[in-house]
N, C-alpha and C. Protein backbone atom coordinates (compact mmCIF):
# COMPACT_ATOMS: atom_id res chain seq x y z
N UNK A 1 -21.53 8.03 2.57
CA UNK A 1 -20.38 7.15 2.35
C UNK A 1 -19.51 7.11 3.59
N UNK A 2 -19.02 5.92 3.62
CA UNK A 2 -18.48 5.80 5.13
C UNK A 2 -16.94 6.83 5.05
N UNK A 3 -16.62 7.23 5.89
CA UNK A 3 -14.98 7.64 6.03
C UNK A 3 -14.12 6.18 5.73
N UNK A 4 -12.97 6.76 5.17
CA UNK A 4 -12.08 5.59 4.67
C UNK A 4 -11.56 5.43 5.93
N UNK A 5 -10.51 3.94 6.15
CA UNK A 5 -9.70 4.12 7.06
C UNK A 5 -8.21 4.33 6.24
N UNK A 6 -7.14 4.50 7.14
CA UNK A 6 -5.67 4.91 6.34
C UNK A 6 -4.99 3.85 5.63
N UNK A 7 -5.93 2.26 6.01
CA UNK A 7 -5.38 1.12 5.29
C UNK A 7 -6.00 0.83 4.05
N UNK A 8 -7.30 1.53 4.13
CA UNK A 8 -8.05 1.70 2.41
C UNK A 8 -7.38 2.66 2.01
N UNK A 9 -7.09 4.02 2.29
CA UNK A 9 -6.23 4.63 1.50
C UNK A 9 -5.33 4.58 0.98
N UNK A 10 -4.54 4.08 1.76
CA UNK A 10 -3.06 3.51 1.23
C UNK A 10 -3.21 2.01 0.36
N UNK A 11 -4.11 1.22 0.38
CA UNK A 11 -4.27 0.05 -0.65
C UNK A 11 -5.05 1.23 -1.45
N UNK A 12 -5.67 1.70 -2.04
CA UNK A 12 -6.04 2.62 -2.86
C UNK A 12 -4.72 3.05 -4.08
N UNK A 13 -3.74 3.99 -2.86
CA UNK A 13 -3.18 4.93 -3.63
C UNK A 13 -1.84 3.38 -4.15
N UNK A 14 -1.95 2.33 -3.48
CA UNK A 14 -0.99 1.21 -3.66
C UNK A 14 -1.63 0.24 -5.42
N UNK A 15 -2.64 0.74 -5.53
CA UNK A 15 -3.14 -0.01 -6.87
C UNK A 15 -2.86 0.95 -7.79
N UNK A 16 -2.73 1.97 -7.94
CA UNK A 16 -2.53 2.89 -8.53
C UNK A 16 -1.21 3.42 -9.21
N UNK A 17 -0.81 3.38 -7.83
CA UNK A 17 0.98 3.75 -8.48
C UNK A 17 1.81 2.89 -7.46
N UNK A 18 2.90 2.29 -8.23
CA UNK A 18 3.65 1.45 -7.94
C UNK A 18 4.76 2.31 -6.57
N UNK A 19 4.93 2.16 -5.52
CA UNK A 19 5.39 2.49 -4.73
C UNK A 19 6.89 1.66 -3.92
N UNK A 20 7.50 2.26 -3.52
CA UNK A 20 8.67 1.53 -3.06
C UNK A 20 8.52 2.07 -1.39
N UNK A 21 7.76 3.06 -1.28
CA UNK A 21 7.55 2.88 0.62
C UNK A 21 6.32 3.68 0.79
N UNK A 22 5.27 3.56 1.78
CA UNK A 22 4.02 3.73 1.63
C UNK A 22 3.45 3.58 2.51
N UNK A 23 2.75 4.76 3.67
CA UNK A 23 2.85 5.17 4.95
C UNK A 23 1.48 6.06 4.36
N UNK A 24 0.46 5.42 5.54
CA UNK A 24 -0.99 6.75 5.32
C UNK A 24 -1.69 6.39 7.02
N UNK A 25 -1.13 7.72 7.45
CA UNK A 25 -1.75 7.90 8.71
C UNK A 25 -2.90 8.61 8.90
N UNK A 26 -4.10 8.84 9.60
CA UNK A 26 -5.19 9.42 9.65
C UNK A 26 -6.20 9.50 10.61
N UNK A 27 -7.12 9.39 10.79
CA UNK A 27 -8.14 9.27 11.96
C UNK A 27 -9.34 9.67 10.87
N UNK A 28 -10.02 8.97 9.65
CA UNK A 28 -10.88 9.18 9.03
C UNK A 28 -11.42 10.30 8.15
N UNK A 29 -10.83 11.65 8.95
CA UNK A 29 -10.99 12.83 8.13
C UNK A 29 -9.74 13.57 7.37
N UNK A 30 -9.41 13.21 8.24
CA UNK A 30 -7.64 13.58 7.91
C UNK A 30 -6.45 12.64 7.86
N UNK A 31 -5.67 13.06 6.65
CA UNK A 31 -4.68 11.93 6.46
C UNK A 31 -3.84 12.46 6.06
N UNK A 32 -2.80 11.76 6.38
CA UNK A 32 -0.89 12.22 5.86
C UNK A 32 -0.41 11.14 5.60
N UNK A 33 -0.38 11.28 4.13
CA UNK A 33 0.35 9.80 3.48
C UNK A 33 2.16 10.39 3.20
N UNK A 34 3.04 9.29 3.33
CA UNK A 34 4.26 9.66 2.70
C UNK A 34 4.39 8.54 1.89
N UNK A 35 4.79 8.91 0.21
CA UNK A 35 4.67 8.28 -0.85
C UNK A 35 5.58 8.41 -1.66
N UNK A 36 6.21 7.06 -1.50
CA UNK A 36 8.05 7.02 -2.24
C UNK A 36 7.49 6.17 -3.75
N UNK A 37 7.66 6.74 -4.94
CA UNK A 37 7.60 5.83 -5.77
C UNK A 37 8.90 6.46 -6.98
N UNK A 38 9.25 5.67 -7.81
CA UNK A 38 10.14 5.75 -8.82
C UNK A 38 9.43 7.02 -10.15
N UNK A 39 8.24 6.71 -9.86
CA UNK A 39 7.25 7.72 -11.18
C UNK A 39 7.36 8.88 -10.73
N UNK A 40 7.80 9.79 -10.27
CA UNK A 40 8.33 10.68 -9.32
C UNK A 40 9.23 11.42 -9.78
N UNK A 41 10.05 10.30 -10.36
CA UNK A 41 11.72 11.04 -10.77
C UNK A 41 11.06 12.04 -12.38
N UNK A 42 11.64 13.12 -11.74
CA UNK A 42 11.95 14.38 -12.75
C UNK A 42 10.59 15.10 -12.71
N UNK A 43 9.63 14.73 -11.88
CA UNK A 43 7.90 15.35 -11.90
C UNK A 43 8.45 16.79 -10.86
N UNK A 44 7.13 17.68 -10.72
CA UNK A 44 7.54 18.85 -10.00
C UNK A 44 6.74 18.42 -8.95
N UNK A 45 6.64 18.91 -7.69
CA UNK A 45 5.30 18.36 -6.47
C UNK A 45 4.19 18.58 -6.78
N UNK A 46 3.81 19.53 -7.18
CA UNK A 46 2.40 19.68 -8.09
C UNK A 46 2.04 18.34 -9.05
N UNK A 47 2.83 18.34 -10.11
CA UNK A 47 2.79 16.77 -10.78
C UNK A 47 2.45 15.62 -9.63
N UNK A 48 3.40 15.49 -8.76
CA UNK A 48 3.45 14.44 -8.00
C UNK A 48 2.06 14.16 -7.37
N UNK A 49 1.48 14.93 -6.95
CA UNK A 49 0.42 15.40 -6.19
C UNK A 49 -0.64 14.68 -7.35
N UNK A 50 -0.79 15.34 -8.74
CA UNK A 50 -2.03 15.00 -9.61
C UNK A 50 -1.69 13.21 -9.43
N UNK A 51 -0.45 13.11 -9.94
CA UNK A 51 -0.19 11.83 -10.02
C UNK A 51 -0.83 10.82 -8.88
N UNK A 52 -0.74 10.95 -8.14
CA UNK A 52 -1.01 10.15 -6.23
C UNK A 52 -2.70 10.56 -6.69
N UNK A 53 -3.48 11.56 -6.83
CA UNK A 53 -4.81 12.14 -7.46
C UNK A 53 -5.65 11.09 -8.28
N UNK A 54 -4.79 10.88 -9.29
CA UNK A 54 -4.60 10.19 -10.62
C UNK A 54 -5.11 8.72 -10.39
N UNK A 55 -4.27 8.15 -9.36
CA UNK A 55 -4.33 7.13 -8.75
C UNK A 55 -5.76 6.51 -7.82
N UNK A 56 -5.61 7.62 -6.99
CA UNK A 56 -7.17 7.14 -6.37
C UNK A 56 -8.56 7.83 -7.62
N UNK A 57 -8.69 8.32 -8.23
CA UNK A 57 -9.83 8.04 -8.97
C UNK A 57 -10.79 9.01 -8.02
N UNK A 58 -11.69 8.60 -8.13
CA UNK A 58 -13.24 8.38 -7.97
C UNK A 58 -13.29 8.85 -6.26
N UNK A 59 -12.71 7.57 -5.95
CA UNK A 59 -12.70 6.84 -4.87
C UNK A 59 -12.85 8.10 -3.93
N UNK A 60 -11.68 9.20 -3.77
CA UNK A 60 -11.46 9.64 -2.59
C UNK A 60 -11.74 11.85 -3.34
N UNK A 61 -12.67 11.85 -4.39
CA UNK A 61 -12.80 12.83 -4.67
C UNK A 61 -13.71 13.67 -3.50
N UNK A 62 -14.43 13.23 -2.61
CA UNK A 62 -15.19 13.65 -1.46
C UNK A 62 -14.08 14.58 -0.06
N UNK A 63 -13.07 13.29 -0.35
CA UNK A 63 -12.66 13.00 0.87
C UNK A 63 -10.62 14.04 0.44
N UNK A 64 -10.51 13.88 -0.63
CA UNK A 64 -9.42 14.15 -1.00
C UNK A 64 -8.73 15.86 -0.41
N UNK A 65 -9.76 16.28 -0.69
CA UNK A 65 -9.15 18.32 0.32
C UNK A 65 -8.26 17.53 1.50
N UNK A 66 -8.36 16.51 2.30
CA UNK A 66 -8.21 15.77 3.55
C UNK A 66 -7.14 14.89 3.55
N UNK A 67 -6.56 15.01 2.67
CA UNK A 67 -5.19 14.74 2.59
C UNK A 67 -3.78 15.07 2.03
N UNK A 68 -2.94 15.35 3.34
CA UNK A 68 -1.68 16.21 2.82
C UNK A 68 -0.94 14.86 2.56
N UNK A 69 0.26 14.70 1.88
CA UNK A 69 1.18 13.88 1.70
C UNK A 69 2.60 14.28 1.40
N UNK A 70 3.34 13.78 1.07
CA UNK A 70 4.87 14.05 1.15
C UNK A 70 4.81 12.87 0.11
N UNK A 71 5.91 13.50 -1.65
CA UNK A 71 5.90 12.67 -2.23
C UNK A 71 7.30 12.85 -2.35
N UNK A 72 7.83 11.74 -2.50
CA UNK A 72 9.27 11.51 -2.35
C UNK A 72 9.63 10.48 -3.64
N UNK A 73 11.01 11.04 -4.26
CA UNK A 73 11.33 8.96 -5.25
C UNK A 73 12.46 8.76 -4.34
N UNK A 74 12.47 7.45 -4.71
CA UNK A 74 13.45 6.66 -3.95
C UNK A 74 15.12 6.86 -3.37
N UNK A 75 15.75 8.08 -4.59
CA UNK A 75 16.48 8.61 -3.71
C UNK A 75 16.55 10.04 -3.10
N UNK A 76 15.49 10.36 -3.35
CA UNK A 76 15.48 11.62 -2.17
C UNK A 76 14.74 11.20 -0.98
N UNK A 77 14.14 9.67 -0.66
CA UNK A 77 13.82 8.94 -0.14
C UNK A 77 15.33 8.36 1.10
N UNK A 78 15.97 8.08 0.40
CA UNK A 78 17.19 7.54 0.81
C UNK A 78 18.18 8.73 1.37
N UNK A 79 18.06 10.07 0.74
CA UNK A 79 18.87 10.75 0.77
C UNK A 79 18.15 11.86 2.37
N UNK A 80 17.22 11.22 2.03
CA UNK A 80 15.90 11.97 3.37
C UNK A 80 16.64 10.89 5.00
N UNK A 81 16.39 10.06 4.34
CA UNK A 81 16.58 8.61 5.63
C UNK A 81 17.77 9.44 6.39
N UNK A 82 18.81 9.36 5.19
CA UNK A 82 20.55 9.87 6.43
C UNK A 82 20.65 11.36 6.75
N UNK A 83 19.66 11.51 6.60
CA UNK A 83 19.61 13.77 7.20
C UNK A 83 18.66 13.73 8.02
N UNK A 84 17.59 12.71 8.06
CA UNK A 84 16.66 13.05 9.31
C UNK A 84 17.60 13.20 10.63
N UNK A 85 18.07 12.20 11.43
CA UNK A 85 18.65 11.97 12.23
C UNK A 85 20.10 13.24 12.56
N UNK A 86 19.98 13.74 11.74
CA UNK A 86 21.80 14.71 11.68
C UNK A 86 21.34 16.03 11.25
N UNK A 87 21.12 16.96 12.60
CA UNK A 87 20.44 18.27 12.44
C UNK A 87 21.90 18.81 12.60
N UNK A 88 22.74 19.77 11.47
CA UNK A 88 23.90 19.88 12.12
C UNK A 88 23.72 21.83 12.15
């Protein structure tokens, strides 16, 4: 099976769960998705994780050890945006 690229992954994990920002970087073996969705709110990262899992299926059970991600909802998303920049 071919290696995915990070734009099949991310249309993958984008049919799956409804997302509000959605970022999958990689080089075929390895990937780092960051994954803002609303389904999120009140889950633990473990949850979050099956959930994003949940989503791709089938698809990326080969390939899946091979991807770390960062799951975020929308306002720890927002609340992430104004602290990156301000290391105090």
């Amino acid at each position: 099976m071919a290696d995915p690229t990070p734009s099949e992954v991310q249309s993958y994990i984008a049919q799956g769960l409804p997302c509000t920002e959605l970022q999958v970087e990689g080089d075929g073996r390895h990937f780092f998705a960051t994954i803002v969705s609303a389904e999120f709110e009140g889950l633990s990262r473990v949850r979050r994780h099956q959930r994003v899992y949940q989503a791709l299926g089938d698809r990326m059970r080969e390939q899946i050890h091979a991807l770390s991600m960062k799951t975020l909802t929308p306002a720890e998303w927002a609340q992430q945006g104004t602290t990156l920049h301000h290391h105090s």
